[in-house]
C-alpha atoms as a PDB file:
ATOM      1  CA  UNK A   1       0.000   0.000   0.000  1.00  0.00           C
ATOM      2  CA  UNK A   2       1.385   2.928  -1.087  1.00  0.00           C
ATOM      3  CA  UNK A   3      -0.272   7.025   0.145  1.00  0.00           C
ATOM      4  CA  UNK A   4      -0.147   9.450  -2.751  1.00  0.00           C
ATOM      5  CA  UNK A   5       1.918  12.500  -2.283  1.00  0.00           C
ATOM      6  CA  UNK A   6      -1.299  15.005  -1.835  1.00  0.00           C
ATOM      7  CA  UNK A   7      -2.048  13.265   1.107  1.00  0.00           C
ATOM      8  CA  UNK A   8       1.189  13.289   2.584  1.00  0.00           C
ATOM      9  CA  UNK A   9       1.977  16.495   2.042  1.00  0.00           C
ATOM     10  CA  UNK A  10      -1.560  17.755   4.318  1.00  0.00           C
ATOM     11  CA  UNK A  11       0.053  14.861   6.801  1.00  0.00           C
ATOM     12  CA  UNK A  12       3.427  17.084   6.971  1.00  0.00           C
ATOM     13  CA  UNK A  13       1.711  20.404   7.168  1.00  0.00           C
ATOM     14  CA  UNK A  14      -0.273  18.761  10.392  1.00  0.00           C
ATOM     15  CA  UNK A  15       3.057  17.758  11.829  1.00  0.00           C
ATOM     16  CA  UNK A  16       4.523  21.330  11.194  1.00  0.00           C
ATOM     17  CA  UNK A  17       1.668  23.170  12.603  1.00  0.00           C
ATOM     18  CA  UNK A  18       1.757  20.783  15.309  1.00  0.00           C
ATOM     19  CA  UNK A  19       5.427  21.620  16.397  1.00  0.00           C
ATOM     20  CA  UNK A  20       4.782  25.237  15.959  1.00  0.00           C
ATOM     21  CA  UNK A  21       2.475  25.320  18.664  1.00  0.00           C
ATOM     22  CA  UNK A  22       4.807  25.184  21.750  1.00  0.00           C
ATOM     23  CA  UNK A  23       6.573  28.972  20.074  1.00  0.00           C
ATOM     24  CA  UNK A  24       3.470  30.356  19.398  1.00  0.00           C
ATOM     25  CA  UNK A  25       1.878  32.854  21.483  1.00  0.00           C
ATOM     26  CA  UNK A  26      -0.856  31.025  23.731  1.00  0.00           C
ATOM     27  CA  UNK A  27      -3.846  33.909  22.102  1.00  0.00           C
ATOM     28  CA  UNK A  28      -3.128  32.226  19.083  1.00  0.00           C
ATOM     29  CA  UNK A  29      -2.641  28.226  19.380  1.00  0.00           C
ATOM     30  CA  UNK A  30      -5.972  27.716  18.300  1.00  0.00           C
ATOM     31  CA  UNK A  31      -4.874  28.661  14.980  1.00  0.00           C
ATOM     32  CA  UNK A  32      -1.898  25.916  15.032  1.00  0.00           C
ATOM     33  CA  UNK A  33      -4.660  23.263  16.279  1.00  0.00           C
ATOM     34  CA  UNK A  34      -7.675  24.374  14.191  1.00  0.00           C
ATOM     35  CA  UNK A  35      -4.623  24.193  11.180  1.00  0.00           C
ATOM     36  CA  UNK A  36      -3.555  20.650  12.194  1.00  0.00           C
ATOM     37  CA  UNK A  37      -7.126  19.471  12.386  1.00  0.00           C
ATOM     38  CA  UNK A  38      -8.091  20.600   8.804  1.00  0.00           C
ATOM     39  CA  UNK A  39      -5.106  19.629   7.324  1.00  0.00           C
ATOM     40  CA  UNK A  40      -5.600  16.061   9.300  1.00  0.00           C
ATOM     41  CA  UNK A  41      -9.104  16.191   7.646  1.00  0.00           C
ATOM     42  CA  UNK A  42      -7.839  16.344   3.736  1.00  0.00           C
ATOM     43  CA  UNK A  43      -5.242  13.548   4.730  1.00  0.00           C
ATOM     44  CA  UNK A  44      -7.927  11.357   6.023  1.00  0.00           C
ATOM     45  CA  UNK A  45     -10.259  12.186   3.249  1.00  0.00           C
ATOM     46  CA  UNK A  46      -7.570  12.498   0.234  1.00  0.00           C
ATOM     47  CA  UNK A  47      -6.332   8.502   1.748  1.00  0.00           C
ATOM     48  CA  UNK A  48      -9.543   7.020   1.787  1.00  0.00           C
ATOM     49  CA  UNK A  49     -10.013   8.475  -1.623  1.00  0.00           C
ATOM     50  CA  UNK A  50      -6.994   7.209  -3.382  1.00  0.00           C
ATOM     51  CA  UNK A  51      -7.296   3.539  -1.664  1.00  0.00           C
ATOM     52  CA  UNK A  52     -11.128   3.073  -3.311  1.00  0.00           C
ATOM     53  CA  UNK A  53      -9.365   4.350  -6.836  1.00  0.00           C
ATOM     54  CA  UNK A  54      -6.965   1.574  -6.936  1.00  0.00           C
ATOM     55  CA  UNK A  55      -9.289  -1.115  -6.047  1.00  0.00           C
ATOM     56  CA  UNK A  56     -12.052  -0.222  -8.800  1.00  0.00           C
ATOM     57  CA  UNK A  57      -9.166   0.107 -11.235  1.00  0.00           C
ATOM     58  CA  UNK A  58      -9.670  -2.400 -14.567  1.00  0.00           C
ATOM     59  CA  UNK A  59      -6.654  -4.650 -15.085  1.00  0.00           C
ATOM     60  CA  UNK A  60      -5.647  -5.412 -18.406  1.00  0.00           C
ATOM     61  CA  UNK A  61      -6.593  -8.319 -20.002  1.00  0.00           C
ATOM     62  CA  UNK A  62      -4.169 -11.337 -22.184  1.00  0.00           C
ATOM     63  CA  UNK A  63      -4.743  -9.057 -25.158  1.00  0.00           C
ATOM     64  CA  UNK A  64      -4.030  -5.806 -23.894  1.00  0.00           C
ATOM     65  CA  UNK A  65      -7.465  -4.761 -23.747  1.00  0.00           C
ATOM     66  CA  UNK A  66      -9.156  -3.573 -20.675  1.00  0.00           C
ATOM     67  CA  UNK A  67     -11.293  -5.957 -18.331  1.00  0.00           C
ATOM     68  CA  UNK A  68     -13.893  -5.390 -15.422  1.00  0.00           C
END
């Protein structure tokens, strides 16, 4: 199983905003966590996504021609 890189590029900008948090001012972590959540969100959703695309994929047949 392989993740595409759109999703783990919204799973690095979670870590980032993540360790940001402990720097930034504590009037403002909410941004950092309300950042980490959303990007969290696409990773989930952009996964679960490309996992159902490669199982409904058609494999190629003997002949080269494409079977269900």
């Amino acid at each position: 199983m392989r993740i595409a890189r759109r999703s783990l590029f919204f799973l690095g900008l979670a870590i980032v905003s993540l360790l940001l948090l402990e720097p930034t001012p504590a009037e403002f972590r909410w941004v950092n966590l309300s950042m980490a959540g959303l990007a969290l969100f696409w990773f989930v959703l952009l996964s679960i996504e490309d996992l159902s695309q490669r199982r409904q994929r058609p494999t190629r047949g003997p002949e080269g021609g494409e079977t269900e």
